[in-house]
Protein backbone atom coordinates (compact mmCIF):
# COMPACT_ATOMS: atom_id res chain seq x y z
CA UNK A 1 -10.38 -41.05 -288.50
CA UNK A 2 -8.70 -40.91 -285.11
CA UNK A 3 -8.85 -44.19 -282.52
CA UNK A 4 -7.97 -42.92 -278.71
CA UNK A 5 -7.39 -45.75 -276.43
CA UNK A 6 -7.38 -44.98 -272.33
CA UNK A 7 -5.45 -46.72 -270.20
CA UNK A 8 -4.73 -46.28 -266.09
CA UNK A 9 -7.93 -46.03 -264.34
CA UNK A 10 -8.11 -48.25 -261.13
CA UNK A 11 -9.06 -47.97 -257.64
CA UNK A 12 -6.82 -45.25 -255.34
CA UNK A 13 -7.59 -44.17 -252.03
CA UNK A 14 -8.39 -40.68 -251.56
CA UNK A 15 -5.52 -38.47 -251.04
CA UNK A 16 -3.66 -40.72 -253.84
CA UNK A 17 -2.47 -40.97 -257.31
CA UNK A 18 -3.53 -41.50 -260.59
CA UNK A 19 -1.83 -41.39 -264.07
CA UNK A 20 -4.37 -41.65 -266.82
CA UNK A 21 -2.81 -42.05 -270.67
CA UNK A 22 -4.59 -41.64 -274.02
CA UNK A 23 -2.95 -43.26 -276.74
CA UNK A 24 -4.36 -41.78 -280.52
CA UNK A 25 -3.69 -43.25 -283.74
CA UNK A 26 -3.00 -41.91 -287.07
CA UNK A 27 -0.63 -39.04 -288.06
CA UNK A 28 -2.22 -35.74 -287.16
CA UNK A 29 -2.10 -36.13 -283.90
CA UNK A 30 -0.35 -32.79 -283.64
CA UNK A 31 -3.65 -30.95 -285.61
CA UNK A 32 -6.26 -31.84 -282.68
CA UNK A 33 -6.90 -30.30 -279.21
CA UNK A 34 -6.80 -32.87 -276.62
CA UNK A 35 -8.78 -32.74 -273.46
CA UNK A 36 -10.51 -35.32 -270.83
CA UNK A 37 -14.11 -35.30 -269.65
CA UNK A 38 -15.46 -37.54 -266.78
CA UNK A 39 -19.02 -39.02 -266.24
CA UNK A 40 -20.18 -40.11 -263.00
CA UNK A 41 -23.11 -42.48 -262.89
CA UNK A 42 -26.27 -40.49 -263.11
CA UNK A 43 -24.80 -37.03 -264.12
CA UNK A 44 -23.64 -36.13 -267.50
CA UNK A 45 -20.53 -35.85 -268.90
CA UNK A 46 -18.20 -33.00 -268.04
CA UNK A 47 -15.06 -31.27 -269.22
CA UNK A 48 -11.93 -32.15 -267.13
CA UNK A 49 -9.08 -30.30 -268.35
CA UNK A 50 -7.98 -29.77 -271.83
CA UNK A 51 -4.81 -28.58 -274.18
CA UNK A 52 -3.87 -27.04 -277.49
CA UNK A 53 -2.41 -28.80 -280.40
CA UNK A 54 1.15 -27.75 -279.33
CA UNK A 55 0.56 -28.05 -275.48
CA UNK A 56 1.20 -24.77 -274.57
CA UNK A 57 -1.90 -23.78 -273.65
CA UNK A 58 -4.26 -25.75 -270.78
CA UNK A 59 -7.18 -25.36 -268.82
CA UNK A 60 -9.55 -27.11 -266.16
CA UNK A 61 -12.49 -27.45 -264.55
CA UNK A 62 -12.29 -25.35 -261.44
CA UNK A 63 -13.24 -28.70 -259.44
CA UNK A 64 -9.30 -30.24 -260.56
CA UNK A 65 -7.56 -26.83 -260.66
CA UNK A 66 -4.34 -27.83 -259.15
CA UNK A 67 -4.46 -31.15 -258.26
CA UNK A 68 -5.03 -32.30 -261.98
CA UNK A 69 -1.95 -31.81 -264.55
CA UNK A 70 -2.42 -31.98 -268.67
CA UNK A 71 -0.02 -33.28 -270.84
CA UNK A 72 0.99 -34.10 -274.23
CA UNK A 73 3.69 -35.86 -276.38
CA UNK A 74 3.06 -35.45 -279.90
CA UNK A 75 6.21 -37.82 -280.89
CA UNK A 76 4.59 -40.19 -279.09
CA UNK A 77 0.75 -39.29 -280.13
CA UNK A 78 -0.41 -39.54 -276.43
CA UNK A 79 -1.67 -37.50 -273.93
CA UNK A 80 -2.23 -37.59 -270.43
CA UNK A 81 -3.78 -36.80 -267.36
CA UNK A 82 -2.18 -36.99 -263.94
CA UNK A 83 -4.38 -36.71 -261.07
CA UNK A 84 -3.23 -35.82 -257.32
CA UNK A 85 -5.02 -35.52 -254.18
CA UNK A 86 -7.87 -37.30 -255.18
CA UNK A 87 -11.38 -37.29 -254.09
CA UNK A 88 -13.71 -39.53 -253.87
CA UNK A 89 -16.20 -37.01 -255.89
CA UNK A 90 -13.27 -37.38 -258.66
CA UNK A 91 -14.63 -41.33 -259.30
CA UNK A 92 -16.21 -41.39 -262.83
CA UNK A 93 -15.22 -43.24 -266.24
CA UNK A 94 -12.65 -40.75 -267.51
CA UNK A 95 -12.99 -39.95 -271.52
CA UNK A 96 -10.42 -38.77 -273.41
CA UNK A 97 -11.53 -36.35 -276.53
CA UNK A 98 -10.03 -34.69 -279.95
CA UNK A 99 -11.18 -31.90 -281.60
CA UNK A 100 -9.39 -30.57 -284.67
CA UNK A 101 -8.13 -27.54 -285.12
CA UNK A 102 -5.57 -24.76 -283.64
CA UNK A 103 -6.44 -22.07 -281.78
CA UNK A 104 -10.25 -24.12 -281.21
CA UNK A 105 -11.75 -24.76 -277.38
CA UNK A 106 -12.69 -28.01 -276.37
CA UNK A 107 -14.43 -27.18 -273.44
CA UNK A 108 -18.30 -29.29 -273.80
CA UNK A 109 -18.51 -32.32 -275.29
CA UNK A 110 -20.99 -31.46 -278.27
CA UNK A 111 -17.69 -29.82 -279.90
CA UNK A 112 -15.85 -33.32 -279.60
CA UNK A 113 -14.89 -34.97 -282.98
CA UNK A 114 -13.87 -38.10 -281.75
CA UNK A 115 -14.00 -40.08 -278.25
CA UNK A 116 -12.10 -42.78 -276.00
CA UNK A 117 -13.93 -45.71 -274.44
CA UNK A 118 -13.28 -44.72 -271.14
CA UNK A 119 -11.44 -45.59 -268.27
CA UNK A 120 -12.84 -45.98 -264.60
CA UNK A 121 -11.53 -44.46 -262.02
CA UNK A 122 -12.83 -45.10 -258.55
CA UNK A 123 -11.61 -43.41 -255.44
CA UNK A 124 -12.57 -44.86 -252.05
CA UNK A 125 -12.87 -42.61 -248.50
């Protein structure tokens, strides 16, 4: 069992900064993929950006390709999100996700194994 807790949503004007952080428990942190999805009211949940179990692989959603940065720190079982030149279409509770496994894609969110609560992030014109 793996418990993700988000933390650093809040309200940014657009153009701004965000630094979202996903804290996991337990001690195979290193053994999951690590990604973020985002679900704005009325649409359904979509894939963000996401890394491998080591870190040294990432990828995104074309809509945050280079304003949105993966991380991870697995002596510190977190990972993290930071988001530039935001937009306001970028407002959404943000999600952080595991799946387990090397080498695996975590790309939609019917292959996530386990799920944050959610942070919201709102970003005003």
């Amino acid at each position: 069992q793996v418990q993700l807790v988000e933390s650093g949503g809040g309200l940014m004007q657009a153009g701004g900064s965000l630094r979202l952080s996903c804290a996991a428990s337990g001690r195979t942190f290193s053994m999951y993929a690590m990604g973020w999805f985002r679900q704005a009211p009325g649409k359904e949940r979509e894939f963000v950006a996401a890394t491998s179990t080591n870190g040294d692989s990432s990828y995104y959603a074309d809509s945050v390709k280079g304003r949105f940065t993966i991380s991870r720190d697995n002596a510190k079982n977190t990972v993290y999100l930071q988001m530039n030149s935001l937009k306001s279409e970028d407002t959404a509770v943000y999600y952080c996700a595991a799946r387990w496994g090397t080498g695996v894609a975590l790309r939609t969110a019917t292959t996530v194994d386990y799920w944050g609560q959610g942070t919201q992030v709102t970003v005003s014109s």
